[in-house]
N, C-alpha and C. Protein backbone atom coordinates (compact mmCIF):
# COMPACT_ATOMS: atom_id res chain seq x y z
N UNK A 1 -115.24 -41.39 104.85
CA UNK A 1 -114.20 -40.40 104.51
C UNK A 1 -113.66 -39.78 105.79
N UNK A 2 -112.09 -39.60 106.17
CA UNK A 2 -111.83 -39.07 107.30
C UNK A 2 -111.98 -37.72 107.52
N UNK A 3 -111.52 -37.09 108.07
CA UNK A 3 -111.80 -35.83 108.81
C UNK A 3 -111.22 -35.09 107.85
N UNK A 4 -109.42 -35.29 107.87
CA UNK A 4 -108.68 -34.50 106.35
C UNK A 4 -108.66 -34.38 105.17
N UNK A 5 -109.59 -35.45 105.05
CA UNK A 5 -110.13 -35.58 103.13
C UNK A 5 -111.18 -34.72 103.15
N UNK A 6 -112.20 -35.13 104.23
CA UNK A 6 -113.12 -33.94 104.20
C UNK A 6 -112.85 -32.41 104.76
N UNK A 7 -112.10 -32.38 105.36
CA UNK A 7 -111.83 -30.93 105.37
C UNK A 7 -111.66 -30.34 104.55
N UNK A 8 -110.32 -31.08 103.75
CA UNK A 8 -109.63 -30.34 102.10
C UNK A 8 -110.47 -30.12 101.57
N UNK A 9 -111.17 -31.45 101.12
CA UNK A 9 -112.75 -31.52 99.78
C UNK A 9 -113.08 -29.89 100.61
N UNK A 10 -113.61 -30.21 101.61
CA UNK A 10 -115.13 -29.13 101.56
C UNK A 10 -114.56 -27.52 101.31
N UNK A 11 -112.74 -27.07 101.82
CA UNK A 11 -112.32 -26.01 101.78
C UNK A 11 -112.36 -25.76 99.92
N UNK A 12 -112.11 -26.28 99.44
CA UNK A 12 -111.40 -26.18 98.02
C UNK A 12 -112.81 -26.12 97.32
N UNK A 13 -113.81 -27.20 97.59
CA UNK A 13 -115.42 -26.37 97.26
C UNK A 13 -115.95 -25.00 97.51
N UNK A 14 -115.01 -24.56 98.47
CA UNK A 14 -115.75 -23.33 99.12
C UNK A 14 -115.02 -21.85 98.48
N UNK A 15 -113.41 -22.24 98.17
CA UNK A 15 -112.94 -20.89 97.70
C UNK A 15 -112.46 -21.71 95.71
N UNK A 16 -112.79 -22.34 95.63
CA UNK A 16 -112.50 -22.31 94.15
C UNK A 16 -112.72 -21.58 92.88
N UNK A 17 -113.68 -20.40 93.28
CA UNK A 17 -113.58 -19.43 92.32
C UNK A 17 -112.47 -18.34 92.61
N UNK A 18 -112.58 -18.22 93.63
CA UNK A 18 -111.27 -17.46 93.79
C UNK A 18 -110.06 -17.75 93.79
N UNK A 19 -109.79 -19.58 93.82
CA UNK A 19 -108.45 -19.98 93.71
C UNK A 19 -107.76 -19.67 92.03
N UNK A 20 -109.07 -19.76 91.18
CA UNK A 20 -109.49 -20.25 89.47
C UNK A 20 -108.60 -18.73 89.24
N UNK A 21 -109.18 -17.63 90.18
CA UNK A 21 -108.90 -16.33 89.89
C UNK A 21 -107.14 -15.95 90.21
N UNK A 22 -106.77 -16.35 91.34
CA UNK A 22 -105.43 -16.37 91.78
C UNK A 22 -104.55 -16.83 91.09
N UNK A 23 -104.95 -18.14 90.23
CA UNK A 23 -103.89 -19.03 89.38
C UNK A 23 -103.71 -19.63 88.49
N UNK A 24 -104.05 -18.29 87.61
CA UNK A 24 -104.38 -18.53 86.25
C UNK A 24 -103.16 -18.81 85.22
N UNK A 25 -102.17 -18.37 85.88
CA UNK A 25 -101.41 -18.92 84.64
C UNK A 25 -100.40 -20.08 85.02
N UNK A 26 -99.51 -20.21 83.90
CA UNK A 26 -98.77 -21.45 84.24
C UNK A 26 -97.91 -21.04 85.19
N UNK A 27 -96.96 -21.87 86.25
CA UNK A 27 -95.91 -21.16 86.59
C UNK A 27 -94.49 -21.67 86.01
N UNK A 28 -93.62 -20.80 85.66
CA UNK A 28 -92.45 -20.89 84.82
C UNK A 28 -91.44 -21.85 85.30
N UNK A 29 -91.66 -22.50 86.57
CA UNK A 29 -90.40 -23.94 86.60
C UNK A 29 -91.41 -25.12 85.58
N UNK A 30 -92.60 -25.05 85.89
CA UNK A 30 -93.62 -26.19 85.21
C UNK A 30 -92.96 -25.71 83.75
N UNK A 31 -93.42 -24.38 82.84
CA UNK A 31 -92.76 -24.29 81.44
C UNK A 31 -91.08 -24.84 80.61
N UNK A 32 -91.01 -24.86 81.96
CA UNK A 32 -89.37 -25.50 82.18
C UNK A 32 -89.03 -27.25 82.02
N UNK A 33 -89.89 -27.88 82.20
CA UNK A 33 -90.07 -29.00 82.86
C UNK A 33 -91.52 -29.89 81.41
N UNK A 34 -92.15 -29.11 81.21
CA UNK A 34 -93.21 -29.15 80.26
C UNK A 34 -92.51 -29.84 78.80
N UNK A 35 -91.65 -29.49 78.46
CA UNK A 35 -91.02 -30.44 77.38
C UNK A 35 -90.72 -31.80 77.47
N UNK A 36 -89.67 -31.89 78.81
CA UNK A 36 -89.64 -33.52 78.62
C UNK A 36 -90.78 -33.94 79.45
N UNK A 37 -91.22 -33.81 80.18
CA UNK A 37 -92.21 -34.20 80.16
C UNK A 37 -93.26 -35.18 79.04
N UNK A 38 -93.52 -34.00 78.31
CA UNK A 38 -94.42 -34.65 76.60
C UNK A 38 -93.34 -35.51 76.24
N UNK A 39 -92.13 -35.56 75.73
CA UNK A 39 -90.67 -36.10 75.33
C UNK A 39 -91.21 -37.66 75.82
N UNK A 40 -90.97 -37.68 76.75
CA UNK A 40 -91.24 -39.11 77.40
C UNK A 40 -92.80 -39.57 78.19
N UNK A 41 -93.63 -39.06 77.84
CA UNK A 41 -94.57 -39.23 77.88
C UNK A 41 -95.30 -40.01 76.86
N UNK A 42 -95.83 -41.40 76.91
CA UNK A 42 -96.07 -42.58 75.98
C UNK A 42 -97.14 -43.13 76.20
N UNK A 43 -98.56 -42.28 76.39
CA UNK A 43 -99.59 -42.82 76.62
C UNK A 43 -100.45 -41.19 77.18
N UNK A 44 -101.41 -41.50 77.79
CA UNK A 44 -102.41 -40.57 78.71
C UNK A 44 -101.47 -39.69 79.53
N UNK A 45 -101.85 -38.59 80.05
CA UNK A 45 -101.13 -37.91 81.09
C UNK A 45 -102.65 -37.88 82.31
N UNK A 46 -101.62 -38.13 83.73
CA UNK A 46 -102.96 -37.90 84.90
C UNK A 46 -102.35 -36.58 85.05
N UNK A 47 -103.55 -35.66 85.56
CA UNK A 47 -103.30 -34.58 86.53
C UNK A 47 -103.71 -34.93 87.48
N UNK A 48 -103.35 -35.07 88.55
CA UNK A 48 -104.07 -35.78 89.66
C UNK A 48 -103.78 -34.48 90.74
N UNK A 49 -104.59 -34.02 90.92
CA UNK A 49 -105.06 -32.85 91.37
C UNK A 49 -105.50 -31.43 90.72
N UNK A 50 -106.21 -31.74 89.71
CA UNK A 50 -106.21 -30.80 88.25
C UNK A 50 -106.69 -29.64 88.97
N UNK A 51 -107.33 -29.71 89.89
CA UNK A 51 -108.40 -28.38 90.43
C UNK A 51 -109.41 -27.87 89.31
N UNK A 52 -109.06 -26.56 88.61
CA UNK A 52 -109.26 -25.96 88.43
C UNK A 52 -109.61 -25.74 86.52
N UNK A 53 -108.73 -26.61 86.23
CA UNK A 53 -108.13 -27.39 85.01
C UNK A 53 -107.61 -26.53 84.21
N UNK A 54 -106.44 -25.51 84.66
CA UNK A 54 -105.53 -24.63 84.06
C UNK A 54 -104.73 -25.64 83.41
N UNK A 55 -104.05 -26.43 83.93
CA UNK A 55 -103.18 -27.51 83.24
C UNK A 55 -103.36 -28.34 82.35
N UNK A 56 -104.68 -29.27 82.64
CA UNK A 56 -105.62 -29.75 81.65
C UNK A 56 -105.50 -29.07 80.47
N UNK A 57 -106.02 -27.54 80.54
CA UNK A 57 -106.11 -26.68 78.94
C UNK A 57 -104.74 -26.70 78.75
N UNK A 58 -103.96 -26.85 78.99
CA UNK A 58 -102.45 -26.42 79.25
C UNK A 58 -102.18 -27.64 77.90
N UNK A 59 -102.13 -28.71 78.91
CA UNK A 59 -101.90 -30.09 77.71
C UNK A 59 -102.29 -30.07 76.63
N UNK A 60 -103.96 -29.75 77.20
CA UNK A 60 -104.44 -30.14 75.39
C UNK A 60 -104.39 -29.36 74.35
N UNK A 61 -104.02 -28.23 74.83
CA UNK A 61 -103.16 -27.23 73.64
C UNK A 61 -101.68 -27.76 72.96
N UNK A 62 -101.26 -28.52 73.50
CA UNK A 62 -99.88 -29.18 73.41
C UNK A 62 -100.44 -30.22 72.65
N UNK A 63 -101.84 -30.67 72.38
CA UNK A 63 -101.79 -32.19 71.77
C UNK A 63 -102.35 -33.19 73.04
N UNK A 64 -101.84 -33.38 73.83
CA UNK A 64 -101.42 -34.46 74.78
C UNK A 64 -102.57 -35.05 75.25
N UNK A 65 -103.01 -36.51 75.27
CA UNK A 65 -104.17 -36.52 75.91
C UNK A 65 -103.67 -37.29 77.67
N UNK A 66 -105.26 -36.12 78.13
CA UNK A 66 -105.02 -36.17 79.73
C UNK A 66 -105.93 -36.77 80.54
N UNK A 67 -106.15 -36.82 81.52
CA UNK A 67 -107.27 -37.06 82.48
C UNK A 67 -107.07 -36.32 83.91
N UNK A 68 -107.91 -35.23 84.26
CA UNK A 68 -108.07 -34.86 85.62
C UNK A 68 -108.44 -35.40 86.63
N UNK A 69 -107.66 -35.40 87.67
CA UNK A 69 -108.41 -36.13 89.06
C UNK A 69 -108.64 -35.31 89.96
N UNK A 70 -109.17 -34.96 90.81
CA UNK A 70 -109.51 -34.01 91.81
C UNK A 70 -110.59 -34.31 93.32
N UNK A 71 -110.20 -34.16 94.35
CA UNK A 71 -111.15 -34.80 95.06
C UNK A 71 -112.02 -33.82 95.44
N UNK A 72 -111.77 -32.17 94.72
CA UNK A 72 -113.33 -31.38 95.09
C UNK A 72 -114.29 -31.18 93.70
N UNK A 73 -115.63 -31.42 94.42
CA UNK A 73 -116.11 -31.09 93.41
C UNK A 73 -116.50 -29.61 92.81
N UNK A 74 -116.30 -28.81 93.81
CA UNK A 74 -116.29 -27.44 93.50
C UNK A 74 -115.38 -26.77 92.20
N UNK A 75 -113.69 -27.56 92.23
CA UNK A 75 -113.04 -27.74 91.61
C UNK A 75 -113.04 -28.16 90.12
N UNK A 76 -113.34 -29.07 90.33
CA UNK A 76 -113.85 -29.99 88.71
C UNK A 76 -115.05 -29.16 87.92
N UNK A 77 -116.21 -28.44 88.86
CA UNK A 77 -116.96 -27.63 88.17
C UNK A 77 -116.29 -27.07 87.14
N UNK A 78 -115.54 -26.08 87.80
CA UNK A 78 -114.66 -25.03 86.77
C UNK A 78 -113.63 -25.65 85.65
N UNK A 79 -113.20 -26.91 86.19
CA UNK A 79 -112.33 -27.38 85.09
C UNK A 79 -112.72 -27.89 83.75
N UNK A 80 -114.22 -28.05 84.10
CA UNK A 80 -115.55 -28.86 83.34
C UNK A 80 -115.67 -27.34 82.30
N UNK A 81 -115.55 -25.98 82.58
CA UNK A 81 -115.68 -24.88 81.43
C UNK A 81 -114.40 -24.49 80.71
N UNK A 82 -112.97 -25.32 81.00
CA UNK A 82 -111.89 -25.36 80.55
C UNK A 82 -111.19 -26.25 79.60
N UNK A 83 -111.99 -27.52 79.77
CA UNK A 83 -111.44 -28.93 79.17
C UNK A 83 -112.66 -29.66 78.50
N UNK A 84 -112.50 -30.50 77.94
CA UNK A 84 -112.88 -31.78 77.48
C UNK A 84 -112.45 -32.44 78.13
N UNK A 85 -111.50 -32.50 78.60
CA UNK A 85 -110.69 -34.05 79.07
C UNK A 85 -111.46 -34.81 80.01
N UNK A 86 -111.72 -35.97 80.47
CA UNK A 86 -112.00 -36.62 81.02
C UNK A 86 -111.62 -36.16 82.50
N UNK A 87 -112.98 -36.03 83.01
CA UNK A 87 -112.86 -35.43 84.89
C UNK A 87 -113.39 -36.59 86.17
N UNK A 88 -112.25 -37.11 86.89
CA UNK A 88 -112.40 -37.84 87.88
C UNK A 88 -112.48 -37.13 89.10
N UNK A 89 -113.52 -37.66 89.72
CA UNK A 89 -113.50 -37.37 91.34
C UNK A 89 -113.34 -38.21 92.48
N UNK A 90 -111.79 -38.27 93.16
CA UNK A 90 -111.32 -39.50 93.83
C UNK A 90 -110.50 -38.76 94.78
N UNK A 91 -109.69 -39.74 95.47
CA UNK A 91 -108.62 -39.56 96.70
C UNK A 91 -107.56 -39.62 96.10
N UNK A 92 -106.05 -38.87 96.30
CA UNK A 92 -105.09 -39.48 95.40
C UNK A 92 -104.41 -40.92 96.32
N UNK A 93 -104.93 -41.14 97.41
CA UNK A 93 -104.23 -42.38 97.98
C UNK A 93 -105.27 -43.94 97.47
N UNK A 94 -106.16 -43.47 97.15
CA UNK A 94 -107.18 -44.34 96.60
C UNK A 94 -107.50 -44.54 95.14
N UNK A 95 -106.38 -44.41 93.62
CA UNK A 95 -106.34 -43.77 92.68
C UNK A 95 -107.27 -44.91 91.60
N UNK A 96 -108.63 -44.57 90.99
CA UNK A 96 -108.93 -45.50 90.45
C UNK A 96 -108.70 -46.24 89.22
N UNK A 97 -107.91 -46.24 89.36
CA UNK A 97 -106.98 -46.64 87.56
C UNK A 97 -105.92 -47.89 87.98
N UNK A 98 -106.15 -48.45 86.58
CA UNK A 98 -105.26 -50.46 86.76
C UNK A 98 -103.56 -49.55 87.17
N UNK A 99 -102.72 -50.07 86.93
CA UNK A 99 -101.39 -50.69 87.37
C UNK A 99 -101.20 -49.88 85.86
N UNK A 100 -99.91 -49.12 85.43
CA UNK A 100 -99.23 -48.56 84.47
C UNK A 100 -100.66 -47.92 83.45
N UNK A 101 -101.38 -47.40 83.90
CA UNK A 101 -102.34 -46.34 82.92
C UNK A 101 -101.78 -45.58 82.78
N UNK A 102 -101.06 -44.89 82.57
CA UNK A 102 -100.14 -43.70 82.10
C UNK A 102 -99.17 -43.23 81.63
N UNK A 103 -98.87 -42.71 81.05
CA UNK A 103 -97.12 -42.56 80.46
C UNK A 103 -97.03 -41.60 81.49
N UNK A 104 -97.81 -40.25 82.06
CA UNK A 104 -97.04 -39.18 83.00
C UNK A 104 -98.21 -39.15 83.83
N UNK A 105 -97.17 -39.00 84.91
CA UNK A 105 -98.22 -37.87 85.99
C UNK A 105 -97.63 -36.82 86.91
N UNK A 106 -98.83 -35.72 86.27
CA UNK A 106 -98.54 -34.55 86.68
C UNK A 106 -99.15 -33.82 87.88
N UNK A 107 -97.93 -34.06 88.98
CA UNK A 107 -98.90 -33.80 90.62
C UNK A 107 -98.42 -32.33 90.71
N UNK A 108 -99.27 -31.38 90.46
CA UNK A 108 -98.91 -30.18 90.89
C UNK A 108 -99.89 -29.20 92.08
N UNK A 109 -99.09 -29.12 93.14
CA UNK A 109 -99.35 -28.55 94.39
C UNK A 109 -100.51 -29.15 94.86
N UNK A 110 -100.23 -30.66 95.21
CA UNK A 110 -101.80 -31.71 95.65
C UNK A 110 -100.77 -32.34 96.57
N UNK A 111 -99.73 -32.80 96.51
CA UNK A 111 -99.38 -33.60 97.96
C UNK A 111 -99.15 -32.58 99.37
N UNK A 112 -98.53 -31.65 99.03
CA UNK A 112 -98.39 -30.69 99.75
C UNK A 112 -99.52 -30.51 100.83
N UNK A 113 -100.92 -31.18 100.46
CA UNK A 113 -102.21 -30.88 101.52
C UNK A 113 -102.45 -32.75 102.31
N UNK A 114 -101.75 -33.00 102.09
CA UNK A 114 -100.95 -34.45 102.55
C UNK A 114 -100.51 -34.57 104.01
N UNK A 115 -100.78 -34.72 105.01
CA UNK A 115 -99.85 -35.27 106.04
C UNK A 115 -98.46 -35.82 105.59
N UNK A 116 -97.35 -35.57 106.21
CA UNK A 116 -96.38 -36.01 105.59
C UNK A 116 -96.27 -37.96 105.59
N UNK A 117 -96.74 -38.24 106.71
CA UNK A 117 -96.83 -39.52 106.92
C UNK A 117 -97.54 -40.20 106.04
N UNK A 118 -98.35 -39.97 105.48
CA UNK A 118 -99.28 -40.14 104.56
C UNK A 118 -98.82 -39.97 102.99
N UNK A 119 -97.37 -38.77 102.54
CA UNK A 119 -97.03 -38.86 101.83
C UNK A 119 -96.27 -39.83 101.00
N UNK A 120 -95.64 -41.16 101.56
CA UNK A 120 -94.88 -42.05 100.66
C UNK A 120 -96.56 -43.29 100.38
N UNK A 121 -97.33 -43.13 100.82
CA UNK A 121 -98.54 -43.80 100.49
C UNK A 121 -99.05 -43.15 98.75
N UNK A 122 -99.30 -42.11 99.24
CA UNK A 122 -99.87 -41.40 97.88
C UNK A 122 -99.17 -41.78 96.68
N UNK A 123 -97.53 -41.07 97.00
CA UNK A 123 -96.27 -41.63 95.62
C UNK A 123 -96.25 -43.27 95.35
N UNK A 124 -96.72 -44.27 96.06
CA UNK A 124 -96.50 -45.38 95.72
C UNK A 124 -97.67 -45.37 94.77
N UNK A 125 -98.94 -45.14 94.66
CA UNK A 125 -100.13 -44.84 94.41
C UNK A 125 -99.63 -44.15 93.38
N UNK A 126 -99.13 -43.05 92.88
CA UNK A 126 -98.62 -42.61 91.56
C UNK A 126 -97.57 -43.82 90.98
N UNK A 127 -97.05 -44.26 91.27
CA UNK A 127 -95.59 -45.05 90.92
C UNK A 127 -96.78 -46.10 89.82
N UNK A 128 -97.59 -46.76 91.05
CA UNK A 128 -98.17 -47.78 90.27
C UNK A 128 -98.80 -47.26 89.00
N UNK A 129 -100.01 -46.42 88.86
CA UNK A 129 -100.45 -45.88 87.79
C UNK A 129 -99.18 -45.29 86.47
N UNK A 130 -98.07 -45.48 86.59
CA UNK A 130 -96.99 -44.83 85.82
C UNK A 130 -96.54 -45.86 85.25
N UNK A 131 -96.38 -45.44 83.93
CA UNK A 131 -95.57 -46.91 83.18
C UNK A 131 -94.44 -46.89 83.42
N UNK A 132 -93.44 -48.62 83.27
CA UNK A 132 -92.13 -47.60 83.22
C UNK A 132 -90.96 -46.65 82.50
N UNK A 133 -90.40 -45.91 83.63
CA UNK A 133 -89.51 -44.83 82.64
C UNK A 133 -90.80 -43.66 82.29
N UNK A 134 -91.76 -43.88 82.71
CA UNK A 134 -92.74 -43.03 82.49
C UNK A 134 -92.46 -41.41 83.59
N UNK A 135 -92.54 -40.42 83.37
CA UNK A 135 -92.26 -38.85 84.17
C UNK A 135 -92.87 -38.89 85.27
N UNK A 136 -92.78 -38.23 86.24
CA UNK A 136 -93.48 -37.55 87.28
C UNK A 136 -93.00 -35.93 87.36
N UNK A 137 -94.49 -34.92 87.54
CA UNK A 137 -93.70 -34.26 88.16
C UNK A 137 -94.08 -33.97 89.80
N UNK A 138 -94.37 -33.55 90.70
CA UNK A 138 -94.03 -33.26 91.95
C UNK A 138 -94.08 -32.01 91.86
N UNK A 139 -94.88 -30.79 92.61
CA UNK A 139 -94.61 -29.66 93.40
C UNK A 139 -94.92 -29.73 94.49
N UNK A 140 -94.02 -28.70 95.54
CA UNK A 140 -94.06 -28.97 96.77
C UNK A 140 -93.53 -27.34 97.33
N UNK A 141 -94.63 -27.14 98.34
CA UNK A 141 -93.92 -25.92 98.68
C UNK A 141 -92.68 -26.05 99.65
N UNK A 142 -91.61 -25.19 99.32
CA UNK A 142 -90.42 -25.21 100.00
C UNK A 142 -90.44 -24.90 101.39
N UNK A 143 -90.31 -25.02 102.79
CA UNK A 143 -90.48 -24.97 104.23
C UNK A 143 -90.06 -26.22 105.04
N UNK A 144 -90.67 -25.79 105.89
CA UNK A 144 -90.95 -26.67 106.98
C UNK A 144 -92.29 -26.87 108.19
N UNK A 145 -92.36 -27.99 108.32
CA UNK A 145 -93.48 -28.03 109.31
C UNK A 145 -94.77 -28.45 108.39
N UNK A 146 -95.84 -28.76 108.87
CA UNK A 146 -97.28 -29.03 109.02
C UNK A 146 -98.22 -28.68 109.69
N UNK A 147 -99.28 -28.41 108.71
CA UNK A 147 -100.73 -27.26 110.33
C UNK A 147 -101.91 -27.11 109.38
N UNK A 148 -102.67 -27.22 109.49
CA UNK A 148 -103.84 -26.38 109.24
C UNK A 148 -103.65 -24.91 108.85
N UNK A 149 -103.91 -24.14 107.60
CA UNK A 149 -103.86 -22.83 107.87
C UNK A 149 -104.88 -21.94 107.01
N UNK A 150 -105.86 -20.99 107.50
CA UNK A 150 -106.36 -20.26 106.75
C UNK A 150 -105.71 -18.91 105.99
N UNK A 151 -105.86 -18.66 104.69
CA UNK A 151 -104.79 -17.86 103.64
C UNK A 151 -105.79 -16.60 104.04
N UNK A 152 -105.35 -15.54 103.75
CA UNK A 152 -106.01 -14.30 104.15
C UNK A 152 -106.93 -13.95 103.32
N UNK A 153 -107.84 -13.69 103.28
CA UNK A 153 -108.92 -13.66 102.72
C UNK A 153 -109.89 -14.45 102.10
N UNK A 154 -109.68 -15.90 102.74
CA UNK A 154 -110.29 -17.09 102.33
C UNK A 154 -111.02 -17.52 103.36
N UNK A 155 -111.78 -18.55 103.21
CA UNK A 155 -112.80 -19.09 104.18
C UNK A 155 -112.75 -19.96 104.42
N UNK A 156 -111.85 -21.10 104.18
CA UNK A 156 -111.68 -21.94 104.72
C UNK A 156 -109.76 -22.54 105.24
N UNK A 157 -110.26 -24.07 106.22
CA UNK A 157 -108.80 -24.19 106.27
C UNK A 157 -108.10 -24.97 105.26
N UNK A 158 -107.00 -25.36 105.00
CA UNK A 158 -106.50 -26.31 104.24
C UNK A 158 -105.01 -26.52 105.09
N UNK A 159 -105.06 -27.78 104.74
CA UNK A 159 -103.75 -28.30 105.19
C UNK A 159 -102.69 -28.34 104.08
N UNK A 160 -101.49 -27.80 105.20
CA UNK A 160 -100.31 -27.92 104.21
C UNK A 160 -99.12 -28.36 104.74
N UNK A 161 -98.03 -29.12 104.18
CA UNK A 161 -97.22 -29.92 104.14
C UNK A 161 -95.81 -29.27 103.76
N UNK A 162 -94.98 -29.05 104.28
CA UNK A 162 -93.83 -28.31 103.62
C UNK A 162 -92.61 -28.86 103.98
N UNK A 163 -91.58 -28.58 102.88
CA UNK A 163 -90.85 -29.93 102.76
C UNK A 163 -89.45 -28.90 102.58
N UNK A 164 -88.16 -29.30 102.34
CA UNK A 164 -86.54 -28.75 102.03
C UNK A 164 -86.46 -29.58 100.90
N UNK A 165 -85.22 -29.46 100.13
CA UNK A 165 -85.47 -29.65 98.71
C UNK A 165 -84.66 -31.20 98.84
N UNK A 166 -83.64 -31.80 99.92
CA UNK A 166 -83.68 -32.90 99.98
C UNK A 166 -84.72 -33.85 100.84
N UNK A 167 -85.65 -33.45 101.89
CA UNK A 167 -86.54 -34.08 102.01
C UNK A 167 -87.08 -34.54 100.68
N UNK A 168 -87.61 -33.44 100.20
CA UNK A 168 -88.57 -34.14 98.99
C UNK A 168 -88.05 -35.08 97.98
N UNK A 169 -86.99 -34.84 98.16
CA UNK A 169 -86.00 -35.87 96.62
C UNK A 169 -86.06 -36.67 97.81
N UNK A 170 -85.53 -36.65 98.68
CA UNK A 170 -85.43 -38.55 99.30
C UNK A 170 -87.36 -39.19 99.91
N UNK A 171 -87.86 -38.69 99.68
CA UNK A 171 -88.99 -38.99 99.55
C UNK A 171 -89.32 -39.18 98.76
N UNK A 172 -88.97 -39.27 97.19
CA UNK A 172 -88.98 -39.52 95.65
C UNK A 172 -88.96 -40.78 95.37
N UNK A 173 -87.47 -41.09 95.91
CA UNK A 173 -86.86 -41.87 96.00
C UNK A 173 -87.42 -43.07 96.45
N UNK A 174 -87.22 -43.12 97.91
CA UNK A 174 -87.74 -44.13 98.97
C UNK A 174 -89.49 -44.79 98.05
N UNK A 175 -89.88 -43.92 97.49
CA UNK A 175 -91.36 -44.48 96.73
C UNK A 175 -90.96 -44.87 95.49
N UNK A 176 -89.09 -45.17 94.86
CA UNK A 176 -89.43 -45.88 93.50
C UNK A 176 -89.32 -44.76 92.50
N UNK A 177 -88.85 -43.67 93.04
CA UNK A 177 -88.81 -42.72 92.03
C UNK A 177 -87.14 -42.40 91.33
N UNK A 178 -86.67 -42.03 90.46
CA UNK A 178 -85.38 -41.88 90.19
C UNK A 178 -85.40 -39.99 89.93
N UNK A 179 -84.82 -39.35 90.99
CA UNK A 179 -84.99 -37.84 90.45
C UNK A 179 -83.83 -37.43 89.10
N UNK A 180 -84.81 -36.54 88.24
CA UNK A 180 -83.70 -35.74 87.42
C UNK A 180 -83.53 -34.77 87.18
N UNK A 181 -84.41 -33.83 87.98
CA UNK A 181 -83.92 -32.42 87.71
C UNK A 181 -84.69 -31.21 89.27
N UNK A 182 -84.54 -30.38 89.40
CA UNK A 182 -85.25 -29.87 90.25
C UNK A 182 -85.32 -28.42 89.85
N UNK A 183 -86.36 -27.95 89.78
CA UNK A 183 -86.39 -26.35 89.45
C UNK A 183 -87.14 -25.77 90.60
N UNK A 184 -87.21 -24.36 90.89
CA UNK A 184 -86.83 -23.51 92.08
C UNK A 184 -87.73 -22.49 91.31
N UNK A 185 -89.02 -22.08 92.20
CA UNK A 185 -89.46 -21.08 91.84
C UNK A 185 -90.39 -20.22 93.11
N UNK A 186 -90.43 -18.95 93.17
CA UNK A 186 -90.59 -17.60 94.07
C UNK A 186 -91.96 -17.04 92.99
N UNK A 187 -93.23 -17.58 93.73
CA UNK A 187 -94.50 -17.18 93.63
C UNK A 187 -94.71 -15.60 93.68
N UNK A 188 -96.16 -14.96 93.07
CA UNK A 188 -95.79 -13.30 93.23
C UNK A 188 -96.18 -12.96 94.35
N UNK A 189 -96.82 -14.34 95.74
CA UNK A 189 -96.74 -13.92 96.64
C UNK A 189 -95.73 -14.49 97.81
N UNK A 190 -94.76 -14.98 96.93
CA UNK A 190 -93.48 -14.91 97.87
C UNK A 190 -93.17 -16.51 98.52
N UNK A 191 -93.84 -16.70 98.12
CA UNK A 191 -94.15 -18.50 98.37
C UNK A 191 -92.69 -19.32 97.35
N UNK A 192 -91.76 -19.62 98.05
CA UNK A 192 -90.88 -20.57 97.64
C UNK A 192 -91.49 -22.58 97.14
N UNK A 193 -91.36 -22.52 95.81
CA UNK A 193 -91.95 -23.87 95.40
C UNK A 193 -90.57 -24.66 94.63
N UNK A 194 -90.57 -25.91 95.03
CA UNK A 194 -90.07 -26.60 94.43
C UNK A 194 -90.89 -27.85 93.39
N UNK A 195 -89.74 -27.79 92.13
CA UNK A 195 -91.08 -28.38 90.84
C UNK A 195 -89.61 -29.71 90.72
N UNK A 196 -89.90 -31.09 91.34
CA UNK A 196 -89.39 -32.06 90.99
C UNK A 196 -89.74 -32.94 89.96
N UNK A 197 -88.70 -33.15 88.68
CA UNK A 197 -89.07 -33.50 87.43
C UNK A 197 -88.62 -35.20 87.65
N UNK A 198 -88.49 -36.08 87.92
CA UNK A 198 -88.50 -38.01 88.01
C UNK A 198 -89.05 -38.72 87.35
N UNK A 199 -88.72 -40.02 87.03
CA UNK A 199 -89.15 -40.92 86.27
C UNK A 199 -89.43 -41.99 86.97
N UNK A 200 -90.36 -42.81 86.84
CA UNK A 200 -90.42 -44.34 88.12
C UNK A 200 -89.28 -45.09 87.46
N UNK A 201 -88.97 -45.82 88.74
CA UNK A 201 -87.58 -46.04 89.06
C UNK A 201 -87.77 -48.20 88.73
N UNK A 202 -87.45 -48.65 87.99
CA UNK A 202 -87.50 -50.34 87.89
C UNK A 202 -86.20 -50.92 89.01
């Protein structure tokens, strides 16, 4: 395992009760986006970065059946007192599932801890697991630049990735993605996110 997988893993083991505590509810571009989603969704949904498994409960209140992926295990603990659903512990560039297992996948705020270089690897890696015409969604915090950074009052580092709202659509793209919608949302701590809604692209 390299240095940045293990960094992330071991940070996200280390503050995940307090992340569980920070982000508890849905955020309102996802409620936005949450319909078609299910709409065209024709099989399993991945969360592939479930953390915490707010989303997980999220789905299966909706019906929908899901599967969490997560590469901490600190993470999956807590999602394990939230869900039933089926809990994987993997890499998202290493995803262990055949070729079209999914009608959706739902990447919310997991590429973002990505090297950017590293990012059209991961999306090809979603593309495949996606049937076609099958959803994606994509969050990404809105910025610029890449670094290491510790959040104030946390204990560890995590890497983050920050993107402009056509970077990320032509990075959609370039991996096979067809974008269709983009929603825009201002966190309560001020954090600009973009929630890209796409379908894999034939």
């Amino acid at each position: 395992m390299d240095e940045l997988t293990t960094r992330n893993r071991n940070a996200y083991d280390r503050i995940a009760g307090e992340f569980a505590a920070r982000n508890a509810g849905m955020p309102p571009s996802y409620l936005a986006v949450a319909d078609e989603v299910q709409d065209r969704c024709v099989g399993p949904l991945l969360d592939l970065g479930c953390g915490v498994g707010r989303d997980l409960a999220f789905w299966s209140d909706r019906g929908v059946a899901a599967v969490g992926l997560d590469l901490s295990w600190g993470m999956l603990d807590f999602a394990r007192t939230r869900t039933a659903a089926p809990l994987v512990q993997a890499d998202m560039l290493r995803l262990p599932f055949p070729d079209a297992a999914f009608g959706a996948v739902w990447c919310s705020a997991s590429l973002l801890h990505l090297p950017k270089a590293l990012a059209p690897a991961a999306l090809v890696e979603m593309r495949r697991v996606l049937r076609a015409d099958g959803p994606l969604l994509a969050s990404l915090q809105e910025g610029d630049g890449e670094s290491w950074e510790r959040w104030r009052g946390e204990e560890a580092d995590r890497y983050f990735a920050r993107y402009s709202g056509e970077e990320s659509r032509a990075l959609l793209v370039e991996a096979g993605f067809t974008p269709l919608r983009l929603e825009r949302a201002v966190s309560p701590v001020g954090q600009s996110w973009l929630c890209h809604l796409a379908v894999r692209a034939e």
